[in-house]
N, C-alpha and C. Protein backbone atom coordinates (compact mmCIF):
# COMPACT_ATOMS: atom_id res chain seq x y z
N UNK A 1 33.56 -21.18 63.13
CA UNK A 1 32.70 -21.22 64.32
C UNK A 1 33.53 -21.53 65.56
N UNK A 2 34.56 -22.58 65.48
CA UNK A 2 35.56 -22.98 67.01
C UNK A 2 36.47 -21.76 66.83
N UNK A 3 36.85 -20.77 66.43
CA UNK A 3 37.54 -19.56 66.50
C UNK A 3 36.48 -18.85 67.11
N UNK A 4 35.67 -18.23 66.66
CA UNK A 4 34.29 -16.95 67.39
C UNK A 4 34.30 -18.11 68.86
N UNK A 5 33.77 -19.28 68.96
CA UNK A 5 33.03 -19.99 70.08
C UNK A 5 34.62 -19.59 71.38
N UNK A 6 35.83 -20.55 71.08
CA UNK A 6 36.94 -20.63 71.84
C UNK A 6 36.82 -18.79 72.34
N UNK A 7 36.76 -17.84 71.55
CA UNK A 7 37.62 -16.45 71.64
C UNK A 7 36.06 -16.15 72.90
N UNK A 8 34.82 -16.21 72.66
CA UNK A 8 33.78 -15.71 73.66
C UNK A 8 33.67 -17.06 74.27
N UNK A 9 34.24 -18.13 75.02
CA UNK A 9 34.35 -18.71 76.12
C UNK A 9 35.45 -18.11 76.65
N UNK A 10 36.02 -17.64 76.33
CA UNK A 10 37.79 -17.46 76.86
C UNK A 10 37.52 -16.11 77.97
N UNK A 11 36.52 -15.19 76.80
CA UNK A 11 36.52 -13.77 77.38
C UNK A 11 35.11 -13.81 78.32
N UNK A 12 34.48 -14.48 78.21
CA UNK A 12 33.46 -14.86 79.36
C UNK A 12 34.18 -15.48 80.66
N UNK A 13 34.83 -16.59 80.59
CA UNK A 13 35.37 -16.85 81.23
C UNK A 13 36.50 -15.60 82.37
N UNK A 14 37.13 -15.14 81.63
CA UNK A 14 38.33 -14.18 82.46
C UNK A 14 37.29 -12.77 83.36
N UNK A 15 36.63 -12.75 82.66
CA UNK A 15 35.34 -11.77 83.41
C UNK A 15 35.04 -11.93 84.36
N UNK A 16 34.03 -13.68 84.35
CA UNK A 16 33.74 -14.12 85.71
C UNK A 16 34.99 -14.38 86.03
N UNK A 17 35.58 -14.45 85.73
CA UNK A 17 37.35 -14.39 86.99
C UNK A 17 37.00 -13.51 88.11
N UNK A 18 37.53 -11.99 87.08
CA UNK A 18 37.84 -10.72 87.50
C UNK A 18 36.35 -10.65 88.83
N UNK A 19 35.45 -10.58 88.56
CA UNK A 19 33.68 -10.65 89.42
C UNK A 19 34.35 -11.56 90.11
N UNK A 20 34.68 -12.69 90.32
CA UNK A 20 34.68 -13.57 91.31
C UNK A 20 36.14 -12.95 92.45
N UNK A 21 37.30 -12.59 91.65
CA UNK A 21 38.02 -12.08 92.50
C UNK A 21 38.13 -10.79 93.31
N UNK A 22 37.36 -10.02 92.44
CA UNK A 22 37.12 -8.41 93.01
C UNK A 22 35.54 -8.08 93.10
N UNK A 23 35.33 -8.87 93.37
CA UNK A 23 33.82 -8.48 93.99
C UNK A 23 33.37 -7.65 94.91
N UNK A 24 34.24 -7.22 95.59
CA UNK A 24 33.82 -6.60 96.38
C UNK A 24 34.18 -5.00 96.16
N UNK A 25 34.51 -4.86 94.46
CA UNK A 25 35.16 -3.65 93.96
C UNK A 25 33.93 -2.80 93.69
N UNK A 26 32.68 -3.48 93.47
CA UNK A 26 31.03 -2.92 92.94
C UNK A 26 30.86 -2.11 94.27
N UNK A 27 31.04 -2.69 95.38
CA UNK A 27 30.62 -2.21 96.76
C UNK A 27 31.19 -0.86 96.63
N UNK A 28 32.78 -0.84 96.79
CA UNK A 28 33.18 0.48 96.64
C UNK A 28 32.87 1.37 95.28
N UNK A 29 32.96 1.19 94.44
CA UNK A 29 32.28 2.18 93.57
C UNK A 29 31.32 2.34 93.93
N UNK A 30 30.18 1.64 93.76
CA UNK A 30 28.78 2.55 94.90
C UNK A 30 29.25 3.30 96.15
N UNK A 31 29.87 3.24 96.38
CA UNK A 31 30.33 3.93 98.02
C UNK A 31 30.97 5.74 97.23
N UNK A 32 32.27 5.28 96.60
CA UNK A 32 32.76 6.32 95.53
C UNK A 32 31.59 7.46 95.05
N UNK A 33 30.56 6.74 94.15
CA UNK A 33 29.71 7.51 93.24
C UNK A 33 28.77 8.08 94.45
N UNK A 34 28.23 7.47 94.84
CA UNK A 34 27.16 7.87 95.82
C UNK A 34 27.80 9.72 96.90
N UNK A 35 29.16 9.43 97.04
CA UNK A 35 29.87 10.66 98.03
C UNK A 35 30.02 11.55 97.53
N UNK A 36 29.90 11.35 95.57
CA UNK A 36 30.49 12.40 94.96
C UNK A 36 29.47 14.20 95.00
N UNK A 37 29.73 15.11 95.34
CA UNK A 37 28.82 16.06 95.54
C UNK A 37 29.01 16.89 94.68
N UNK A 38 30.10 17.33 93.73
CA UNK A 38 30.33 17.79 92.55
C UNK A 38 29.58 17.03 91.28
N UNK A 39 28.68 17.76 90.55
CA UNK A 39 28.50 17.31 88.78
C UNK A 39 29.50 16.83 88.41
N UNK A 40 30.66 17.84 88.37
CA UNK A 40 31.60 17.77 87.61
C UNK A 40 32.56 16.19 87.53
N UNK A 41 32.35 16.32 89.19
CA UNK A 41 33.67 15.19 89.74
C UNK A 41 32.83 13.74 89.39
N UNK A 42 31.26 13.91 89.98
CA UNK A 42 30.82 12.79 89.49
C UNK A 42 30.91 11.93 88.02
N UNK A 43 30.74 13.05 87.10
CA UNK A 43 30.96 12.64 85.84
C UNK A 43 32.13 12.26 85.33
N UNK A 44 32.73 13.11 85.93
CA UNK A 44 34.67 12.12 85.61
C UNK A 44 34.68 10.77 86.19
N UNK A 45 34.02 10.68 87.46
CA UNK A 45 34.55 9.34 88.21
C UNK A 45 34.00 7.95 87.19
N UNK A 46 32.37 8.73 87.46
CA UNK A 46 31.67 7.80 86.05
C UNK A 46 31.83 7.40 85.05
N UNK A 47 32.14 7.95 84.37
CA UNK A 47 33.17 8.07 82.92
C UNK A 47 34.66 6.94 83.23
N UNK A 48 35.19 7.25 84.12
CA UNK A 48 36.11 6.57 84.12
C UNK A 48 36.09 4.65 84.85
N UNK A 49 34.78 4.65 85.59
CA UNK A 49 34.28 3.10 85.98
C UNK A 49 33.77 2.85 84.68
N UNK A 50 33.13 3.90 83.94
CA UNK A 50 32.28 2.40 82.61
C UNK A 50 33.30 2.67 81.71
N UNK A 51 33.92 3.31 81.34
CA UNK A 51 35.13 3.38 79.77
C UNK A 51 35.73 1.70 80.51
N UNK A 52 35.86 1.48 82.51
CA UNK A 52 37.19 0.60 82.33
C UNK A 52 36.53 -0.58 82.59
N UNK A 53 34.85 -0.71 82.00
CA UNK A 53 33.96 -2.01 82.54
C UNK A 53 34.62 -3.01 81.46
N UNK A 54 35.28 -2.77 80.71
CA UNK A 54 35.94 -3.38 80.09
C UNK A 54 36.78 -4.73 80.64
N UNK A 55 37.48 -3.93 81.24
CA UNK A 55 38.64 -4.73 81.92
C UNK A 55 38.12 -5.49 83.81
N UNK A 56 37.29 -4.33 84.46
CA UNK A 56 36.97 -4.82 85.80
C UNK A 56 35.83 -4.60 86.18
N UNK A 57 35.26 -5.29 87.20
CA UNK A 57 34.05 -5.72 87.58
C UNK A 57 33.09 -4.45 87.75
N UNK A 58 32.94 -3.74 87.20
CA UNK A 58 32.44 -2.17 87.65
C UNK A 58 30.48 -2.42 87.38
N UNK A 59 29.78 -2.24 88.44
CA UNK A 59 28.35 -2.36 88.41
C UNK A 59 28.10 -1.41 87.48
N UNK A 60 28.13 -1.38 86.35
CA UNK A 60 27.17 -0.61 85.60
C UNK A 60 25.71 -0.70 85.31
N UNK A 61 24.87 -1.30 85.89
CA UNK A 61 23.77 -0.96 85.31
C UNK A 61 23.41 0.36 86.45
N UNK A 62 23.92 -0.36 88.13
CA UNK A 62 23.20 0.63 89.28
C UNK A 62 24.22 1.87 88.33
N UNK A 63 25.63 2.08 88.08
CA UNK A 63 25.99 3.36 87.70
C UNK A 63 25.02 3.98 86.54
N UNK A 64 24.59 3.27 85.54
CA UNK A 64 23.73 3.86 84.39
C UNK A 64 22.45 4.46 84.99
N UNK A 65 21.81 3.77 86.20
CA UNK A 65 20.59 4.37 87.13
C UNK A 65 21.05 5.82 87.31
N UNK A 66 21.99 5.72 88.03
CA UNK A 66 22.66 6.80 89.03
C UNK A 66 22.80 7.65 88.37
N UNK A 67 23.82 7.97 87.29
CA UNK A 67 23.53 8.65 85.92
C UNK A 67 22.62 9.87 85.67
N UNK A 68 21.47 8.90 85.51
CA UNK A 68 19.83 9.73 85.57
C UNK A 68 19.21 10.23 85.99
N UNK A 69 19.72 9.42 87.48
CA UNK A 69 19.21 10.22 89.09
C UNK A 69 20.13 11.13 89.27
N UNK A 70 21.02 11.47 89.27
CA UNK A 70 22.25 12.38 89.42
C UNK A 70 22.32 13.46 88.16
N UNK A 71 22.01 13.45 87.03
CA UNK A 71 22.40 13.87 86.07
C UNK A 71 21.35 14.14 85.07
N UNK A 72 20.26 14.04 85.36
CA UNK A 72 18.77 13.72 84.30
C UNK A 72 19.36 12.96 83.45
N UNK A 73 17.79 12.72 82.45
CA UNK A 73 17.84 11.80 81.23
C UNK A 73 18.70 12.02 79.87
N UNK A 74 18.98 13.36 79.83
CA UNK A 74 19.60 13.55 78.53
C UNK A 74 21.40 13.72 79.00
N UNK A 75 21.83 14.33 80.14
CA UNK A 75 23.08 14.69 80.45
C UNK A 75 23.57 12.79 80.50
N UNK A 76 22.65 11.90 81.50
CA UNK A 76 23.01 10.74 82.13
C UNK A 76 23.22 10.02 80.54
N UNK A 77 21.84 9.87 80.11
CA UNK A 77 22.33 9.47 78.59
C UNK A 77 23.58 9.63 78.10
N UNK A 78 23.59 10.60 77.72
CA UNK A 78 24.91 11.40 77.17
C UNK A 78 26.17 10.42 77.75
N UNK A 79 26.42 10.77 78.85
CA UNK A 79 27.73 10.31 79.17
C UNK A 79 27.58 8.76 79.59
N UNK A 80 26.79 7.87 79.62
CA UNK A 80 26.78 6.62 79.29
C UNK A 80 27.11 5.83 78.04
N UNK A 81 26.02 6.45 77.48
CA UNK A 81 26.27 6.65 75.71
C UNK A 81 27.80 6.29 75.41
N UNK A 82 28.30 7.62 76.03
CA UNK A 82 29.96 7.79 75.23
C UNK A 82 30.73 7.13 75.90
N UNK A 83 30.83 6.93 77.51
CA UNK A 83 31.63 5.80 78.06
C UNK A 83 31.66 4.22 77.43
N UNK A 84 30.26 4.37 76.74
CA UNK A 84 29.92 2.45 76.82
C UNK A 84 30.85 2.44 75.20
N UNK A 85 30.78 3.46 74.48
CA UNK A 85 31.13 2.76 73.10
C UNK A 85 32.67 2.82 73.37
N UNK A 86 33.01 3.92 74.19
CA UNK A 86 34.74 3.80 74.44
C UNK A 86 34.90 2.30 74.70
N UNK A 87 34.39 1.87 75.83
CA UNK A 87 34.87 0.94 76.93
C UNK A 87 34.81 -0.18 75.41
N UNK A 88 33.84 0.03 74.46
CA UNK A 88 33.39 -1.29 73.69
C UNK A 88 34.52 -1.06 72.97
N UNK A 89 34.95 -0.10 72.07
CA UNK A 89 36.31 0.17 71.24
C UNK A 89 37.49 -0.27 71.54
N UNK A 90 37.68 0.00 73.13
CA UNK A 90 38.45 -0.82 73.66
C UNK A 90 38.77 -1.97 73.41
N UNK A 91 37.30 -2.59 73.75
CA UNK A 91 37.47 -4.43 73.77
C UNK A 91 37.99 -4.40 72.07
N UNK A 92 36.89 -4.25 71.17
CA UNK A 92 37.54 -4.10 69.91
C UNK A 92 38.98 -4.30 69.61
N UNK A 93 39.39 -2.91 69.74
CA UNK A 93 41.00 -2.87 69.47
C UNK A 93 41.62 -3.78 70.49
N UNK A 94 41.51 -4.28 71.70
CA UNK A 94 42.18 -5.60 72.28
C UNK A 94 41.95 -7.02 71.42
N UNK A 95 40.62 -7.25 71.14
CA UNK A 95 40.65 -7.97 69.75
C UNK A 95 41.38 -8.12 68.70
N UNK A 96 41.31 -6.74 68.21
CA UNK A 96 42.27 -6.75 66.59
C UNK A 96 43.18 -6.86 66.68
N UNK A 97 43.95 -6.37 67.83
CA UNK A 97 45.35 -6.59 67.82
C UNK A 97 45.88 -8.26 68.57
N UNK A 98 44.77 -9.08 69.37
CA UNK A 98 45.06 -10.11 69.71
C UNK A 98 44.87 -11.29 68.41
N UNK A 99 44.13 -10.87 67.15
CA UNK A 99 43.64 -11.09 66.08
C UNK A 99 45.06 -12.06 65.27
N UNK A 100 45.95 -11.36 65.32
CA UNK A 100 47.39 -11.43 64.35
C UNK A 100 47.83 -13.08 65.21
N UNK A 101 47.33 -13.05 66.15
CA UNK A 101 48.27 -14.41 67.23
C UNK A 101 47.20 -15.15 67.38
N UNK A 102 46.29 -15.02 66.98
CA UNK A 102 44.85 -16.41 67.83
C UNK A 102 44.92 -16.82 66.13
N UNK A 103 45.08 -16.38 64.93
CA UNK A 103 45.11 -16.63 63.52
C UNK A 103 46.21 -18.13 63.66
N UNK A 104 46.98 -17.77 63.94
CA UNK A 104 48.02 -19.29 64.25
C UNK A 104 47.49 -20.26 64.57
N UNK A 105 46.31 -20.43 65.59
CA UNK A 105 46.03 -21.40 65.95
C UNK A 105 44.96 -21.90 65.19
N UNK A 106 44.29 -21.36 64.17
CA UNK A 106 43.27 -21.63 63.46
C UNK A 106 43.58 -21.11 61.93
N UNK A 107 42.55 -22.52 61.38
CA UNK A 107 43.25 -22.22 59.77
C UNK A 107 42.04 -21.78 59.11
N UNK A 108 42.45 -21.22 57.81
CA UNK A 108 41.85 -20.20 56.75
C UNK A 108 40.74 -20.18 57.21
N UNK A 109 40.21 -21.73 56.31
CA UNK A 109 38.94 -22.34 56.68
C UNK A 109 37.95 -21.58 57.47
N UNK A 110 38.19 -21.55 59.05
CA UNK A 110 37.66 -21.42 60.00
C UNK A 110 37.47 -20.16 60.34
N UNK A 111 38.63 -19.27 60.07
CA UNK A 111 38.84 -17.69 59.81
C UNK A 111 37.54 -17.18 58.90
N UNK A 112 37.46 -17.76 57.71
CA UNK A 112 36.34 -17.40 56.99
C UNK A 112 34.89 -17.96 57.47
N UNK A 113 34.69 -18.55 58.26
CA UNK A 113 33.49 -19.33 58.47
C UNK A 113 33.62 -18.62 59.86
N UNK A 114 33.95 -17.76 59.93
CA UNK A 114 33.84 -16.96 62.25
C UNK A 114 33.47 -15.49 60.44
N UNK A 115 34.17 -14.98 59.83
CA UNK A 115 34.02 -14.07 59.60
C UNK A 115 32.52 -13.81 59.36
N UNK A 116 32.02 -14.63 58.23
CA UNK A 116 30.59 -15.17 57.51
C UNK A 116 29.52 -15.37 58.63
N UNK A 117 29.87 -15.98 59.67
CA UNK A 117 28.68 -15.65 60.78
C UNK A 117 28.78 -14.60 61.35
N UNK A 118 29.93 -13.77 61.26
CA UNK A 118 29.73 -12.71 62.26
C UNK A 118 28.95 -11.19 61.34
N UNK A 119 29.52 -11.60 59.86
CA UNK A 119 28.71 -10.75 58.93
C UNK A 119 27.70 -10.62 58.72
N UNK A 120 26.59 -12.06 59.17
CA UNK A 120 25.45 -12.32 59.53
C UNK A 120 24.75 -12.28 60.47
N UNK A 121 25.26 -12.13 61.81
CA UNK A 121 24.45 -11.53 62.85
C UNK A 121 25.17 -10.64 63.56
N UNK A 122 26.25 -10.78 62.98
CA UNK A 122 27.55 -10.06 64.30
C UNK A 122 26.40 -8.52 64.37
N UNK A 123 25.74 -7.76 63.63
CA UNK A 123 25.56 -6.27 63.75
C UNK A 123 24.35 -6.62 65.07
N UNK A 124 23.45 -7.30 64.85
CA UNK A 124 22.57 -7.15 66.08
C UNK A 124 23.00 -7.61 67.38
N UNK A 125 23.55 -8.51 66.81
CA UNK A 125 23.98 -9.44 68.01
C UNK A 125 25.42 -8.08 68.97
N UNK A 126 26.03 -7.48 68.59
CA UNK A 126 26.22 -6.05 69.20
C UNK A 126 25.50 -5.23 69.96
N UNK A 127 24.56 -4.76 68.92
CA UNK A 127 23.32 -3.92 69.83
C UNK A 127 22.67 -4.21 70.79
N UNK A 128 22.44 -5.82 70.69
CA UNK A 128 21.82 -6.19 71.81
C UNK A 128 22.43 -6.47 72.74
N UNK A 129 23.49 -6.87 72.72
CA UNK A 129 24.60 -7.27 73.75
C UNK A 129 24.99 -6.02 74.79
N UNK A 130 24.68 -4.62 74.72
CA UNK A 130 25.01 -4.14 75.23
C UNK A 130 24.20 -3.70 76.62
N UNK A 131 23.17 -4.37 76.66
CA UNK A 131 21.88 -5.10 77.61
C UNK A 131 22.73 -5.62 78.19
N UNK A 132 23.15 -6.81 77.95
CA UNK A 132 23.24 -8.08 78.87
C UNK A 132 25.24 -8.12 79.41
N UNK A 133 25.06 -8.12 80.08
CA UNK A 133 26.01 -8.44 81.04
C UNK A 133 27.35 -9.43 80.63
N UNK A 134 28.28 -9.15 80.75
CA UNK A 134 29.61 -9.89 80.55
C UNK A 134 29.22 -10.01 79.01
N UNK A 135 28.16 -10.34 78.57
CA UNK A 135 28.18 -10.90 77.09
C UNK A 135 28.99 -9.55 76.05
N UNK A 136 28.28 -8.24 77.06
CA UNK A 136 28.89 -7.02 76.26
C UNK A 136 30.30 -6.75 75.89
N UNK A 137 31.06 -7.29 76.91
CA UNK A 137 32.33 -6.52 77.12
C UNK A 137 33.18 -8.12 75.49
N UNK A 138 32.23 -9.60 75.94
CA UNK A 138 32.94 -10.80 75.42
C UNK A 138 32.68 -10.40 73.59
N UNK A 139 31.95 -9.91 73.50
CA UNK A 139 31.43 -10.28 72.03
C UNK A 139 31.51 -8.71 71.39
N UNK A 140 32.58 -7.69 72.28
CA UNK A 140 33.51 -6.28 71.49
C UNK A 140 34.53 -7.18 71.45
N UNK A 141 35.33 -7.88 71.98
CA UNK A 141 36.62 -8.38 71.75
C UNK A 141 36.29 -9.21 70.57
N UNK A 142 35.28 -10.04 70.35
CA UNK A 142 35.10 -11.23 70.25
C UNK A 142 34.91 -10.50 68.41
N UNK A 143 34.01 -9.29 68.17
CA UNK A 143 34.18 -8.84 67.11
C UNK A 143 35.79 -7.98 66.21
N UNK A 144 36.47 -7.51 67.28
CA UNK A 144 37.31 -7.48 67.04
C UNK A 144 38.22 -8.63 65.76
N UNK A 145 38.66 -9.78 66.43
CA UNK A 145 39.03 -10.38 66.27
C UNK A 145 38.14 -11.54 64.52
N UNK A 146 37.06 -10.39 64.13
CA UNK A 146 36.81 -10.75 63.03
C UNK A 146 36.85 -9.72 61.81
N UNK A 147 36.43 -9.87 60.37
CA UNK A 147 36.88 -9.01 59.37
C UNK A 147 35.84 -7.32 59.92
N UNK A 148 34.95 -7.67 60.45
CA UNK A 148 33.85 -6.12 60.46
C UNK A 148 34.94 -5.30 60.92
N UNK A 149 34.34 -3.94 60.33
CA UNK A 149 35.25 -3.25 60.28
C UNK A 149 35.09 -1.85 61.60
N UNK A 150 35.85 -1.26 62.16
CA UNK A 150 35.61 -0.81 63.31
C UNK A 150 34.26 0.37 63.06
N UNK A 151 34.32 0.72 61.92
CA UNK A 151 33.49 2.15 61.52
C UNK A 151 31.82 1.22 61.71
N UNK A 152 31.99 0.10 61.34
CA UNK A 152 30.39 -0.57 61.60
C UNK A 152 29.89 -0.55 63.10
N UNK A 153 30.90 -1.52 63.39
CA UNK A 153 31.02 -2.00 64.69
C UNK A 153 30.86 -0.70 66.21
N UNK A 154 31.17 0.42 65.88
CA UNK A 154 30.97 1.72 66.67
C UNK A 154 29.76 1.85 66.52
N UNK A 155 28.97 1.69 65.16
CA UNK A 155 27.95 2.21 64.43
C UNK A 155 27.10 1.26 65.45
N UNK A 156 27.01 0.01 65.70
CA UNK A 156 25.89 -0.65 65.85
C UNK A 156 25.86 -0.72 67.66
N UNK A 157 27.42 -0.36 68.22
CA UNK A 157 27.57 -0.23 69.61
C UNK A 157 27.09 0.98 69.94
N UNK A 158 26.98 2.08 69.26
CA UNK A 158 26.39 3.54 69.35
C UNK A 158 24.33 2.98 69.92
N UNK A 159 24.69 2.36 68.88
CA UNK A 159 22.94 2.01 68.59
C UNK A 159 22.82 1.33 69.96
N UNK A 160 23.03 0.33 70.42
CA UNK A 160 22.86 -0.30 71.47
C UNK A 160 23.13 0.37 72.78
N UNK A 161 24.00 1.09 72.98
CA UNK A 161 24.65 1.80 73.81
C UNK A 161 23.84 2.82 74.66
N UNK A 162 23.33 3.46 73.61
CA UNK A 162 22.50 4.80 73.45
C UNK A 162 20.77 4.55 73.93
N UNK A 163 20.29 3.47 73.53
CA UNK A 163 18.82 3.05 73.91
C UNK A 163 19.28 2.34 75.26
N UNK A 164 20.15 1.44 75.37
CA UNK A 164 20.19 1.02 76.95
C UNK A 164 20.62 2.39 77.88
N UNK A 165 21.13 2.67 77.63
CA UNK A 165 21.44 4.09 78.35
C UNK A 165 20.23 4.77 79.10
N UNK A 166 19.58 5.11 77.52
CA UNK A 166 18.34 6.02 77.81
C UNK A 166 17.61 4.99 78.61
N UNK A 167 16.93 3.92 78.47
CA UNK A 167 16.27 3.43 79.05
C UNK A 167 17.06 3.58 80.60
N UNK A 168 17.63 3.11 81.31
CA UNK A 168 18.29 3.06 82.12
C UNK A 168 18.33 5.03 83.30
N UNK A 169 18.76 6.06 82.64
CA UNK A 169 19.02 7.19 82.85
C UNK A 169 17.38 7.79 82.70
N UNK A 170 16.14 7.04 81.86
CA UNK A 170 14.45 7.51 82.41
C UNK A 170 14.50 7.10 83.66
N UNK A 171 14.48 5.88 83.86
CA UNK A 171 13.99 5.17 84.88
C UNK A 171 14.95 5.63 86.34
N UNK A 172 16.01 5.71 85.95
CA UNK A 172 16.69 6.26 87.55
C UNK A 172 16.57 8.05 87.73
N UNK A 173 15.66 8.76 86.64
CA UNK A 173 15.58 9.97 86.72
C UNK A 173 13.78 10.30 88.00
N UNK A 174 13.52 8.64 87.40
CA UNK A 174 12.02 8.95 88.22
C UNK A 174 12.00 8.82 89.43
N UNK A 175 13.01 7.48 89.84
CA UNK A 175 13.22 6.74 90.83
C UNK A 175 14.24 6.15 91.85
N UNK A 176 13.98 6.37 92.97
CA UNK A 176 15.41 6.34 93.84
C UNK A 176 15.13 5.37 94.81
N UNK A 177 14.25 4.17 94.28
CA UNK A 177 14.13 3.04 95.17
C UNK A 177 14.19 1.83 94.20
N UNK A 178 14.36 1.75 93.20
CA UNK A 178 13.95 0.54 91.99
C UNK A 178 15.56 -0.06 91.97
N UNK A 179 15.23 -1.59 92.21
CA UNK A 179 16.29 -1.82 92.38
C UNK A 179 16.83 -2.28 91.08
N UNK A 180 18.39 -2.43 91.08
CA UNK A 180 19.17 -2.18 89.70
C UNK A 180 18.75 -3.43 89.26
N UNK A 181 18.74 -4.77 90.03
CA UNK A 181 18.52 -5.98 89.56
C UNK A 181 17.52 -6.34 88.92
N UNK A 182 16.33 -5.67 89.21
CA UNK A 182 14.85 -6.05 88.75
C UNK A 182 14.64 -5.02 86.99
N UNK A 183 15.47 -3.93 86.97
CA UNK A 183 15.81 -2.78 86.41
C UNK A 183 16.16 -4.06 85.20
N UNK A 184 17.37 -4.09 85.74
CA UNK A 184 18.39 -4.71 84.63
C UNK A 184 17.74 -6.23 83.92
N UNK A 185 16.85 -6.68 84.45
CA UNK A 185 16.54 -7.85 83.95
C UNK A 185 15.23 -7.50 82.84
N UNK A 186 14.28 -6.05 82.80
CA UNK A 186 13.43 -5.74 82.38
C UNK A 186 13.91 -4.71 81.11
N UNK A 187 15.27 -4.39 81.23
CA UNK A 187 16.14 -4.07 79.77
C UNK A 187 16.53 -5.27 79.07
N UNK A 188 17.08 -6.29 80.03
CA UNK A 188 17.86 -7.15 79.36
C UNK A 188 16.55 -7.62 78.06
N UNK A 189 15.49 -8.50 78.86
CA UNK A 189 13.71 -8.60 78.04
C UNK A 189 14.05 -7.68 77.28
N UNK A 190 13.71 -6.23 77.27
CA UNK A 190 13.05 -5.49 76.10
C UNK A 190 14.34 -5.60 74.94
N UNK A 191 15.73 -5.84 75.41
CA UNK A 191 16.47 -5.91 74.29
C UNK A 191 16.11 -7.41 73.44
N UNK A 192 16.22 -8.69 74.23
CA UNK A 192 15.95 -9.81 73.33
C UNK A 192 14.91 -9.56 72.65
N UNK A 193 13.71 -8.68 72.90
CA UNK A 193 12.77 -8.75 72.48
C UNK A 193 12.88 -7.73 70.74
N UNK A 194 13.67 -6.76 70.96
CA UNK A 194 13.85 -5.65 70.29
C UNK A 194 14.59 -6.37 69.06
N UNK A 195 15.86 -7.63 69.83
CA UNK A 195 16.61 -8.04 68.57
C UNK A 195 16.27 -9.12 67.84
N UNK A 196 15.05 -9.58 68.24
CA UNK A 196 14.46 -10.53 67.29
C UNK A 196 13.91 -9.82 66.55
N UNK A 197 12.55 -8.28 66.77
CA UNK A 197 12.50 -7.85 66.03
C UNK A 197 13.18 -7.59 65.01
N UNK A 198 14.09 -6.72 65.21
CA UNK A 198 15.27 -6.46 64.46
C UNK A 198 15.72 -7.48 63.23
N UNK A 199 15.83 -8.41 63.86
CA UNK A 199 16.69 -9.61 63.09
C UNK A 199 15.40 -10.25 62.18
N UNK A 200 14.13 -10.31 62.43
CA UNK A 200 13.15 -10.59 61.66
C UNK A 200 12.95 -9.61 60.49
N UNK A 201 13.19 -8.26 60.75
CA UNK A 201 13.18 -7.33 59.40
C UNK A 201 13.45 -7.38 58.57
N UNK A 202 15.57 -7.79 58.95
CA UNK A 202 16.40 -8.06 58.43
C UNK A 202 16.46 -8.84 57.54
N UNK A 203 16.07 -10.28 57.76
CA UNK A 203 15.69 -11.08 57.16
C UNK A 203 15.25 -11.30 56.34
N UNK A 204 13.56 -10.39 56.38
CA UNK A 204 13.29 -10.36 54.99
C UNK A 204 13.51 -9.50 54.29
N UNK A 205 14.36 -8.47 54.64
CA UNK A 205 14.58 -7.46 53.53
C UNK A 205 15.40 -8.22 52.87
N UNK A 206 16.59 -8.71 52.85
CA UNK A 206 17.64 -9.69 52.40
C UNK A 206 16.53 -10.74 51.63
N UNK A 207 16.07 -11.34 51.57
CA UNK A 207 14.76 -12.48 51.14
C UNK A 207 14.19 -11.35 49.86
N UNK A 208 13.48 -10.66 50.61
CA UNK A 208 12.84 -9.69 49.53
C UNK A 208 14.23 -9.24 48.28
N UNK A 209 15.13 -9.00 48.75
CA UNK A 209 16.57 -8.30 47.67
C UNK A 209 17.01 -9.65 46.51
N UNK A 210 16.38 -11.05 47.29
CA UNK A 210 17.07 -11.50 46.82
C UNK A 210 16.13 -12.26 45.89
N UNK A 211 14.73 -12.68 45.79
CA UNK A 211 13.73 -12.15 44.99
C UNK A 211 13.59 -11.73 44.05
N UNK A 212 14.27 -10.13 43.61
CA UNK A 212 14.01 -9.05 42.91
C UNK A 212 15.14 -9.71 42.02
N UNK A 213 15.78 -10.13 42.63
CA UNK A 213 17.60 -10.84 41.98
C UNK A 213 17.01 -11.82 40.63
């Protein structure tokens, strides 16, 4: 548990860094996306702010709006979709490979007890994360750096990725006054809401399996 907890304070932390020092980097990308008058060019530029939301402060939810409004629901989808699981693979593989050196500082023990919780919620706790803000980018690294294996971990960022998307790319397809903030706080809801569902299913199917046992 102090391995998973230390690794998503660390990467929460350097985030709000990056937001606190380049804040004023959201401004210009809205300025950027908004000029773009090409499909084509727009979608490269786009593509290339959320693959790097990874690393810097890039407003993605107003870009996921924009998306929809710019691009309809299925194109905007689309290329949200595939930016968000890059940008998440990313964090991932910065994980796994930071994985080999954060192991030093923590023993077996603890290695197995970050793995065992993360085998236990790590899959929703993904999907939903890709709602909420900084938590997304902290808890791809943060899985990284445990045993799940990348083929899951795509699997459940696909899942998450793909419904925030869509939700996101309807709503800016209807509307060109809704602001991103009020937007983003009424995904963030329907995801907590979605992953308790979720995690209540879960639950008892595992209960029920184990029952039959």
């Amino acid at each position: 548990m102090k391995k998973l907890l230390s690794i998503f304070v660390f990467c929460c932390f350097v985030i709000l860094i990056s937001f606190a020092l380049f804040g004023q980097v959201e401004q210009q990308i809205e300025q950027i996306l908004s000029t773009k008058e090409s499909l084509a060019a727009y979608a490269l530029v786009s593509f290339a702010f959320l693959t790097s939301d990874i690393f810097l402060p890039v407003p993605s939810s107003f870009i996921l709006i924009l998306n929809g409004k710019i691009l309809g629901v299925v194109s905007g989808t689309l290329l949200s979709t595939v930016s968000g699981v890059l940008s998440s693979a990313i964090g991932f593989y910065v994980g796994r490979r930071a994985n080999q050196y954060l192991n030093r500082y923590f023993g077996e023990k603890e290695q197995h007890a970050s793995n065992w919780l993360f085998q236990k919620f790590g899959n929703v706790a993904i999907a939903i994360s890709k709602a909420l803000p900084i938590l997304s980018e902290a808890i791809s690294v943060v899985a990284g750096t445990t045993s799940m294996s990348l083929k899951v971990f795509l699997v459940y960022s696909l899942i998450g990725h793909f419904f925030v998307s869509l939700a996101y790319a309807y709503v800016g397809s209807f509307s060109s006054s809704l602001n991103s903030g009020v937007l983003s706080a009424i995904v963030i809801l329907a995801s907590l809401a979605f992953g308790w569902v979720l995690q209540y299913f879960i639950q008892r199917k595992e209960a029920g399996g184990a029952l039959k046992r």
